[in-house]
PDB file of N, CA and C in Angstrom:
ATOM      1  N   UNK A   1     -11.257  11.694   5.475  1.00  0.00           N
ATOM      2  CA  UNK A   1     -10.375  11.114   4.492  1.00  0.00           C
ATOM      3  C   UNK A   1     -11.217  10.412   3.441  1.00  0.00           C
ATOM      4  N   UNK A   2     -10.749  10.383   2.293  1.00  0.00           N
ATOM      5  CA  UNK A   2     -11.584  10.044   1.092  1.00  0.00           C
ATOM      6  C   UNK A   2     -11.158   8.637   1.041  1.00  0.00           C
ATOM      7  N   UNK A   3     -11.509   7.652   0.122  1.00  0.00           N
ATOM      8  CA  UNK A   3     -11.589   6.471  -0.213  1.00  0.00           C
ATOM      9  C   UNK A   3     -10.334   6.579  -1.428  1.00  0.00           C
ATOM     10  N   UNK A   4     -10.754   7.490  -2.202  1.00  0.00           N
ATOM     11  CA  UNK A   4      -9.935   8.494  -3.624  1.00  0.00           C
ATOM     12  C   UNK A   4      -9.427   9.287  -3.234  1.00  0.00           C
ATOM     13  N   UNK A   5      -8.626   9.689  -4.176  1.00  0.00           N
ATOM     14  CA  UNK A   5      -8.074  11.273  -4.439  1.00  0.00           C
ATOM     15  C   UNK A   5      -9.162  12.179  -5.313  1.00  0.00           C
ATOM     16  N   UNK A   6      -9.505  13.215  -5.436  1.00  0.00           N
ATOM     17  CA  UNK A   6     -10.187  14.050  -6.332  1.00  0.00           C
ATOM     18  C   UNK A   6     -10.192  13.691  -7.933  1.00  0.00           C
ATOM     19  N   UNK A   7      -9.204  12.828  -8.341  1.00  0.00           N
ATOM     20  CA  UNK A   7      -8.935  12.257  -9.358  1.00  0.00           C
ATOM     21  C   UNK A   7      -8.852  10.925  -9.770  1.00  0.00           C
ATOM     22  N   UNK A   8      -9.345  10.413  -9.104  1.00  0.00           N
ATOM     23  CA  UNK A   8      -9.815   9.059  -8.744  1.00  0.00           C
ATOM     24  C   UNK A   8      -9.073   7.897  -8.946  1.00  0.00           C
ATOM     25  N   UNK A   9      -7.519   8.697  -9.159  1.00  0.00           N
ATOM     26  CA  UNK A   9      -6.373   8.040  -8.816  1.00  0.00           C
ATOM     27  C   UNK A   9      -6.213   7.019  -7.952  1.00  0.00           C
ATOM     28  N   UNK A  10      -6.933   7.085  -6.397  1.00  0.00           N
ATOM     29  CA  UNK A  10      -6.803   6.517  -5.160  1.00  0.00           C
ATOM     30  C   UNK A  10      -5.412   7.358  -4.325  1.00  0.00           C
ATOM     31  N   UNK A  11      -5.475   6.558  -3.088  1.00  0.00           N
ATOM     32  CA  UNK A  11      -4.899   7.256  -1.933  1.00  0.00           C
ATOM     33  C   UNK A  11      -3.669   6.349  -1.502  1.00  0.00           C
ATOM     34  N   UNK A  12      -2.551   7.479  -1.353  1.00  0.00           N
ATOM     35  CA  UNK A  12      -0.986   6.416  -1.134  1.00  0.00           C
ATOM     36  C   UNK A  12      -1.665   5.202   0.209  1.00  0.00           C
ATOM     37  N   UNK A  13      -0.887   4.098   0.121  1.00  0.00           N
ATOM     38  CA  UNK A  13      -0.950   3.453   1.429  1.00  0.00           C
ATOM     39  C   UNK A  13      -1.107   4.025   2.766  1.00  0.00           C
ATOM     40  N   UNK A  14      -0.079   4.805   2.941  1.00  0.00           N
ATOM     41  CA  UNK A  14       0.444   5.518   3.992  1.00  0.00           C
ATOM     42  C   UNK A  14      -1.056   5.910   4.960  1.00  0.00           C
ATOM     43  N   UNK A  15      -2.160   6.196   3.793  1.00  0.00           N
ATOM     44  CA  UNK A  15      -3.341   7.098   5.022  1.00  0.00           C
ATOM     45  C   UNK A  15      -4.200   5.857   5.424  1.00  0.00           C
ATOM     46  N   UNK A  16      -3.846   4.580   5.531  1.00  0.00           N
ATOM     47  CA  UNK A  16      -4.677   3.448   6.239  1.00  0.00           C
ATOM     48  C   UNK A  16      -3.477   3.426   7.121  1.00  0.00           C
ATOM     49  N   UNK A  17      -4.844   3.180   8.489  1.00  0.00           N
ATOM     50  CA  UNK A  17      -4.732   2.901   9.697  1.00  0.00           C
ATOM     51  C   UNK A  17      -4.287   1.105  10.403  1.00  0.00           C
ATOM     52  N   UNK A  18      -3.949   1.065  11.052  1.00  0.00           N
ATOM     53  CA  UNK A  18      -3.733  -0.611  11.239  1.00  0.00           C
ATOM     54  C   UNK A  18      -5.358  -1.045  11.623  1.00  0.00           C
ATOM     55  N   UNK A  19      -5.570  -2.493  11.270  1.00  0.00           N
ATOM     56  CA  UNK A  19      -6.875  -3.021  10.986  1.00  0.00           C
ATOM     57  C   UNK A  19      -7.538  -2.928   9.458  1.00  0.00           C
ATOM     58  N   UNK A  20      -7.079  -1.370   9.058  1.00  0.00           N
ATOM     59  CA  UNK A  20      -8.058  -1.636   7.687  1.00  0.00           C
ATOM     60  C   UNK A  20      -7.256  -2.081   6.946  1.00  0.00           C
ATOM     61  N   UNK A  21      -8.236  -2.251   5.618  1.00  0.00           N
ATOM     62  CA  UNK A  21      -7.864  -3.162   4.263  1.00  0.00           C
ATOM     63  C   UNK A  21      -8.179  -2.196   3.433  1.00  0.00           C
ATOM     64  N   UNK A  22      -7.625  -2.193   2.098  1.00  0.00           N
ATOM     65  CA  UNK A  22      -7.941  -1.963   0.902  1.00  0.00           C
ATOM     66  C   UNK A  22      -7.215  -2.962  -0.453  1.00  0.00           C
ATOM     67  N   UNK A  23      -7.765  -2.124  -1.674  1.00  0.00           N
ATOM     68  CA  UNK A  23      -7.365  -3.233  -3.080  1.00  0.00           C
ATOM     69  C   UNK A  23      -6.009  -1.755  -3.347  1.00  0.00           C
ATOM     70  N   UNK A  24      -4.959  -2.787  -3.816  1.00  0.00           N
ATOM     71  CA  UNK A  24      -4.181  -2.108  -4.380  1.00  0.00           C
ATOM     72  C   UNK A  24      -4.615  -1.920  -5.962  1.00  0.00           C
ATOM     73  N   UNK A  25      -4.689  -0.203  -5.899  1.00  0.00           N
ATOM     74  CA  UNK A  25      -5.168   0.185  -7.579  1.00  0.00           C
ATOM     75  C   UNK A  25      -4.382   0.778  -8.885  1.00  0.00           C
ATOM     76  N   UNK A  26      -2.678   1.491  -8.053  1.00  0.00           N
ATOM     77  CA  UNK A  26      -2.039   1.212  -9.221  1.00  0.00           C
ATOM     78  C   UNK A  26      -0.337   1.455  -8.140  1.00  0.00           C
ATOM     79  N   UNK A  27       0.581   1.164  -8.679  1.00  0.00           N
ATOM     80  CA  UNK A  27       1.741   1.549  -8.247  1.00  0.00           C
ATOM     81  C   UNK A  27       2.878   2.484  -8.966  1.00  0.00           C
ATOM     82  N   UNK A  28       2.738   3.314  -8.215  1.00  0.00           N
ATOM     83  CA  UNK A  28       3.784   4.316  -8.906  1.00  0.00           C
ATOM     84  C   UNK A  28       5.134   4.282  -8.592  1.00  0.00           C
ATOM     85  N   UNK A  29       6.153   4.727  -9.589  1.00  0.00           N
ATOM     86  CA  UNK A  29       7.282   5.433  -9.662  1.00  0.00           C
ATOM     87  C   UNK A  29       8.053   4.492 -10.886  1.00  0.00           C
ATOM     88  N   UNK A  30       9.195   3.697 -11.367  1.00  0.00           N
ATOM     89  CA  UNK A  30       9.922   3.664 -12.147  1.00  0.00           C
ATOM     90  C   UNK A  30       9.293   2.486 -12.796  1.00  0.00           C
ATOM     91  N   UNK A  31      10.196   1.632 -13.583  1.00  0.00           N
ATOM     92  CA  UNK A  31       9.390  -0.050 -13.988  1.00  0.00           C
ATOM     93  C   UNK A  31      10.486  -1.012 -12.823  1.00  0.00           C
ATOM     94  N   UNK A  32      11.895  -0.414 -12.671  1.00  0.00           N
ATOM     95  CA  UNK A  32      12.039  -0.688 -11.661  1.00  0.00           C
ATOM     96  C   UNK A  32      11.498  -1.035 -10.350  1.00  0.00           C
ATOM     97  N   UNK A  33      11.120  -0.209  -9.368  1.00  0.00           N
ATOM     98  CA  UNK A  33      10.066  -0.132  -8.583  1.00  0.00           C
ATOM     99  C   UNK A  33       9.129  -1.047  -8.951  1.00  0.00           C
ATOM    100  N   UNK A  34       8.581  -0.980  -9.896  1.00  0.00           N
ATOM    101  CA  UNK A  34       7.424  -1.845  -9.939  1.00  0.00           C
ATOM    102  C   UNK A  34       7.717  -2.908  -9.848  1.00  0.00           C
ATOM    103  N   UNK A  35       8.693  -3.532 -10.447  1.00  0.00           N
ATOM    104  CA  UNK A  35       9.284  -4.683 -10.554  1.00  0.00           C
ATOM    105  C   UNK A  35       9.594  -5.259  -9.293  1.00  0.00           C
ATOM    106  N   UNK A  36      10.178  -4.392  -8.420  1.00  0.00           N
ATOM    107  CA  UNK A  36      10.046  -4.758  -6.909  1.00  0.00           C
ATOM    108  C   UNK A  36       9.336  -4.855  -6.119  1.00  0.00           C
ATOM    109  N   UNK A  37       8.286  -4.206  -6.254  1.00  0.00           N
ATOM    110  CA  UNK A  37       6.670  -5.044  -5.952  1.00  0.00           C
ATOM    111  C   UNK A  37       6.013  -5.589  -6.184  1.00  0.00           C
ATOM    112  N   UNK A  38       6.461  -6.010  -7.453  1.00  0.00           N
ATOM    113  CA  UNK A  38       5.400  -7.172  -7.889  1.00  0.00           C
ATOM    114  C   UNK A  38       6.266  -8.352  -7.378  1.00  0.00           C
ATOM    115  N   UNK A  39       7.467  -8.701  -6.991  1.00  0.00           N
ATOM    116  CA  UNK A  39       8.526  -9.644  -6.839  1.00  0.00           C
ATOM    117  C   UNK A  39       7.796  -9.705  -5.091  1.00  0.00           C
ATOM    118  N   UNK A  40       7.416  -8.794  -4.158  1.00  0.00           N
ATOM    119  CA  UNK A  40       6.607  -8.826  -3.206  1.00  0.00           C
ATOM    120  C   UNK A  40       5.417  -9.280  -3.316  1.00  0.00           C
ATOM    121  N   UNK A  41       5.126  -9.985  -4.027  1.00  0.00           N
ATOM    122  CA  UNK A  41       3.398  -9.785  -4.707  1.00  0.00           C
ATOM    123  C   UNK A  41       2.746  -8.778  -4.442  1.00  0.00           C
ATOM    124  N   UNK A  42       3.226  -7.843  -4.599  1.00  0.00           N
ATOM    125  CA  UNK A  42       2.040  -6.294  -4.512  1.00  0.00           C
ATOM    126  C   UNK A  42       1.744  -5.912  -6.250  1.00  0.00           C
ATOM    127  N   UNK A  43       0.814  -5.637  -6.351  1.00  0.00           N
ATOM    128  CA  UNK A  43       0.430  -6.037  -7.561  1.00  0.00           C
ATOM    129  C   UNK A  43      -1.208  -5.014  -7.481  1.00  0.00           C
ATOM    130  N   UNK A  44      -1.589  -4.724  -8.626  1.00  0.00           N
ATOM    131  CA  UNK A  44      -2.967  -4.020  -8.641  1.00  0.00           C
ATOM    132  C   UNK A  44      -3.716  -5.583  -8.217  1.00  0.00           C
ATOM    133  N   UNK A  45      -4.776  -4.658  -7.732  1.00  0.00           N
ATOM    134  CA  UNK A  45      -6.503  -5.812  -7.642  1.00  0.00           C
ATOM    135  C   UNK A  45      -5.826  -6.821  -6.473  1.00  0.00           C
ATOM    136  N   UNK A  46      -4.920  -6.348  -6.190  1.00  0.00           N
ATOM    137  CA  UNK A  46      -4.842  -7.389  -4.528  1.00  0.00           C
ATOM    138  C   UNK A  46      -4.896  -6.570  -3.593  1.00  0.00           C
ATOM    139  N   UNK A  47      -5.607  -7.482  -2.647  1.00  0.00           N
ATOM    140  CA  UNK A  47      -6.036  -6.517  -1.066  1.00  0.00           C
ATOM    141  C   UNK A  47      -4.614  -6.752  -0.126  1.00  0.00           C
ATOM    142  N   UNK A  48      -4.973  -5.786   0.558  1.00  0.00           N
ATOM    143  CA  UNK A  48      -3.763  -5.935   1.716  1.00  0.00           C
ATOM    144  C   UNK A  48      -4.714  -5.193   2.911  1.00  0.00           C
ATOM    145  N   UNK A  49      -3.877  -5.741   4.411  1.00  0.00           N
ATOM    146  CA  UNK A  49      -4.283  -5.054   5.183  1.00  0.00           C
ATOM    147  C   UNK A  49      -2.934  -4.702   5.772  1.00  0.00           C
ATOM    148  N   UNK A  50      -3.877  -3.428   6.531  1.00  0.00           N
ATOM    149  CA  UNK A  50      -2.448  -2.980   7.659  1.00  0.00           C
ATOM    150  C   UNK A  50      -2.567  -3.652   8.770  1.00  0.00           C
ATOM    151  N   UNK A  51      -1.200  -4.259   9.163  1.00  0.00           N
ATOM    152  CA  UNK A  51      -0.772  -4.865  10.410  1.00  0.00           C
ATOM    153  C   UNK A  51      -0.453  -3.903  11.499  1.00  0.00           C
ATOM    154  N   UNK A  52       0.732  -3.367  11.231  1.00  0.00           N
ATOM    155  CA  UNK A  52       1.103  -2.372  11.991  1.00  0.00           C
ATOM    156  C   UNK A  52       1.545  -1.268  11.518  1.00  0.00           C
ATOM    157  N   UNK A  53       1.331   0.072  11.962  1.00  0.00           N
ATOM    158  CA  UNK A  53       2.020   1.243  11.011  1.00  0.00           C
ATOM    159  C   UNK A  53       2.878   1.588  12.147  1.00  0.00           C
ATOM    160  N   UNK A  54       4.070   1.680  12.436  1.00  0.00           N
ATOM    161  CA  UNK A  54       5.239   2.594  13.174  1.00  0.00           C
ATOM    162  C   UNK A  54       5.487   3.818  13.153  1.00  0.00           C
ATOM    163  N   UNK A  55       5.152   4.418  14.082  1.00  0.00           N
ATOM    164  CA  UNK A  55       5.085   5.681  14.526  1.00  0.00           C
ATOM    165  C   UNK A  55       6.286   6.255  13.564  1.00  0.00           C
ATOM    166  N   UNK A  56       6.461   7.702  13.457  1.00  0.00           N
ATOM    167  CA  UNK A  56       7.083   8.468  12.983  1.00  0.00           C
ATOM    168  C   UNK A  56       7.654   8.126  11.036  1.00  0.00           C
ATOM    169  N   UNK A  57       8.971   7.423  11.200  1.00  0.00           N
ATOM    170  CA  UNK A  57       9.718   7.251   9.968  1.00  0.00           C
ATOM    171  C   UNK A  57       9.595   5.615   9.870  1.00  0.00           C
ATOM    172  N   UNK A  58       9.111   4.573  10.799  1.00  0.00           N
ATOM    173  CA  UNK A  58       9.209   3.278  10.985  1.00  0.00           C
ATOM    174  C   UNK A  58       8.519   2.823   9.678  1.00  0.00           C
ATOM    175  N   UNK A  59       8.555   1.557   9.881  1.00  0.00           N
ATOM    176  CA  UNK A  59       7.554   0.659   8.645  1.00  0.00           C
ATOM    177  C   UNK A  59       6.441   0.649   9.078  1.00  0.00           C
ATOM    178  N   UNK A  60       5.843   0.039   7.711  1.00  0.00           N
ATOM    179  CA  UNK A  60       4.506  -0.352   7.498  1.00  0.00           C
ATOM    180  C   UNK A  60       4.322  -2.142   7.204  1.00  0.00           C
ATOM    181  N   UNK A  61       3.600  -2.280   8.139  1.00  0.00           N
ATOM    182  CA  UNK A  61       3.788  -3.982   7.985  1.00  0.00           C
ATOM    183  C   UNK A  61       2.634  -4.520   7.683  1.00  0.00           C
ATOM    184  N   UNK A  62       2.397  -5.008   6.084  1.00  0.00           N
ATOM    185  CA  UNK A  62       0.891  -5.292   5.820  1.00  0.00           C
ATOM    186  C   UNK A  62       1.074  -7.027   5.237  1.00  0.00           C
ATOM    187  N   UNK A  63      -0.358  -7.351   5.067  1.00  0.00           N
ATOM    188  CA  UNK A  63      -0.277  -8.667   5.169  1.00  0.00           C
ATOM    189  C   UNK A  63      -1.484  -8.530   3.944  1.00  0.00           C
ATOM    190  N   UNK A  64      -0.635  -9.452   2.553  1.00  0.00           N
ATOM    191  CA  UNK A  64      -0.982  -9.587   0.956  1.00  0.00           C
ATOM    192  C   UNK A  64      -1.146 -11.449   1.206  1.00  0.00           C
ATOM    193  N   UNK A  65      -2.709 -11.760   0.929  1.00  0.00           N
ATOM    194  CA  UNK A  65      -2.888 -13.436   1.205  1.00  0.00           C
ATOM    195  C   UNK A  65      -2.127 -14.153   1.740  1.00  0.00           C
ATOM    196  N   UNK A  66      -2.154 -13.426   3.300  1.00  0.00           N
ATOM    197  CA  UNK A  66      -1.416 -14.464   4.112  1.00  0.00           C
ATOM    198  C   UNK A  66      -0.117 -13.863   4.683  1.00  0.00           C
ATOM    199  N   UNK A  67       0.451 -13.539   4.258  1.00  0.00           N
ATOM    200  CA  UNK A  67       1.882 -13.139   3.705  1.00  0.00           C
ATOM    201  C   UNK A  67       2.261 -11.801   4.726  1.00  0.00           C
ATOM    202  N   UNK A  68       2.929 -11.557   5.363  1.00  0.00           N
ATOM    203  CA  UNK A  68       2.931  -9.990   6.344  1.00  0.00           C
ATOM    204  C   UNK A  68       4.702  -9.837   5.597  1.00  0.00           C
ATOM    205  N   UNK A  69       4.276  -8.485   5.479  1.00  0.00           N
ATOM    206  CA  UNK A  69       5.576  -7.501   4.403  1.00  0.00           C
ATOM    207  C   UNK A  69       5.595  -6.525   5.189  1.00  0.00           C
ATOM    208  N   UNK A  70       7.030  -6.502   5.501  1.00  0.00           N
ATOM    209  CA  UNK A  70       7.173  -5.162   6.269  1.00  0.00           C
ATOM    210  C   UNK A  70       7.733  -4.308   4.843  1.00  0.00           C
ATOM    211  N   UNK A  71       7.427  -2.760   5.245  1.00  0.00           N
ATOM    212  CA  UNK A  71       8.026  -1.805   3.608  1.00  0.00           C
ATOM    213  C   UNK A  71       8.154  -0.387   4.720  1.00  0.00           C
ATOM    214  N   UNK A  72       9.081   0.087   3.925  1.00  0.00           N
ATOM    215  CA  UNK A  72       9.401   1.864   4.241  1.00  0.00           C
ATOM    216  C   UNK A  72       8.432   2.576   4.273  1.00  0.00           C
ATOM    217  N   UNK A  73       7.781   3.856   4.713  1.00  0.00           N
ATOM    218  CA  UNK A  73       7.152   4.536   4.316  1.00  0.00           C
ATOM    219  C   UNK A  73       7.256   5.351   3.128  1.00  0.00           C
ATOM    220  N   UNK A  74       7.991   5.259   2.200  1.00  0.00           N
ATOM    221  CA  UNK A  74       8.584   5.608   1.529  1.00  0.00           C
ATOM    222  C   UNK A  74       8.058   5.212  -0.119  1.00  0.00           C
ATOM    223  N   UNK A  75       8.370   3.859   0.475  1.00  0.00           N
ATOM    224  CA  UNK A  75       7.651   2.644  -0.495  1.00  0.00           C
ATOM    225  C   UNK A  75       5.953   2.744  -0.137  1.00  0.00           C
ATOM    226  N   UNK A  76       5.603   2.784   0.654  1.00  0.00           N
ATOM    227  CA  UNK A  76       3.967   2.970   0.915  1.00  0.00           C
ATOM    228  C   UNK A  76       3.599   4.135   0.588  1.00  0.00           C
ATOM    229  N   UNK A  77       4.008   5.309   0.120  1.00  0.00           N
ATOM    230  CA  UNK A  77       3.850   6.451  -0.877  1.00  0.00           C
ATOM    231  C   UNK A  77       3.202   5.960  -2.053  1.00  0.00           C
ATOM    232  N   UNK A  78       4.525   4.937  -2.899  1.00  0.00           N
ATOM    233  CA  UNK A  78       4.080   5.120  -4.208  1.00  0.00           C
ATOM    234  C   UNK A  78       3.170   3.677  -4.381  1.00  0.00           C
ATOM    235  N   UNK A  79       2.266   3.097  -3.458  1.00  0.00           N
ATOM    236  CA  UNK A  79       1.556   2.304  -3.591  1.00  0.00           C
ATOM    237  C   UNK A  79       0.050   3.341  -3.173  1.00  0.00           C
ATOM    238  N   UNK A  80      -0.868   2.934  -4.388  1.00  0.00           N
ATOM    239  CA  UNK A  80      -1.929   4.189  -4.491  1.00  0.00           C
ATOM    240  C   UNK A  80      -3.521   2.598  -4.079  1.00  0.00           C
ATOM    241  N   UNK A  81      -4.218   2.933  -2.973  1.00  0.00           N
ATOM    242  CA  UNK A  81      -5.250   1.967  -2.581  1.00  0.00           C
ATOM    243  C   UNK A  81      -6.407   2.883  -2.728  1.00  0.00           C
ATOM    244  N   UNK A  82      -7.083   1.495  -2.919  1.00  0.00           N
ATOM    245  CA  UNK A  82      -8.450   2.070  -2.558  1.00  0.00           C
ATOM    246  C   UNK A  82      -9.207   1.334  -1.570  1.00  0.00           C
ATOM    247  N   UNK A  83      -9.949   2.406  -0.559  1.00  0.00           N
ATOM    248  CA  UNK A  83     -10.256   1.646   1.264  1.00  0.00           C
ATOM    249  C   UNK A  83     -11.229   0.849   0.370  1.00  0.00           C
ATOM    250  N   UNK A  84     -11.717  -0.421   0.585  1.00  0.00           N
ATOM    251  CA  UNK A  84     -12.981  -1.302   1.323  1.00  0.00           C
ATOM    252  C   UNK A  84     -12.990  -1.532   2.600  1.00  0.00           C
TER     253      UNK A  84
END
């Protein structure tokens, strides 16, 4: 698994494992959407780690300075990281 995409876009949330971290590098889909993550503090240039990922269709429960956010997998699509 790459760090990037071939386009140096970065990689949805979804392909970190629980334990790792990365910087959130951009968020996709409406201004809507965005608006609803930034109201989460998810935001570019902030790290998050994964807490827990739930098997199959479950959440993703990551933790932004301090803070543990559970989100859809759905929503962890259009959040694009990059691993440190």
């Amino acid at each position: 698994m790459s760090d990037t995409s071939p386009d140096g876009r970065g990689v949805p949330l979804t392909s970190l494992l629980p334990g790792e971290r990365a910087k959130i590098i951009a968020l996709e889909h409406g201004k809507g959407r965005q608006h609803h993550f930034r109201t989460m503090g998810l935001m570019e240039g902030k790290i998050v780690k994964v807490i827990a990922a739930q098997p199959a269709r479950g959440p993703f429960v990551i933790d932004v300075e301090g803070t543990q956010i559970a989100i859809g997998r759905g929503m962890a699509r259009h959040i694009l990281i990059q691993k440190i």
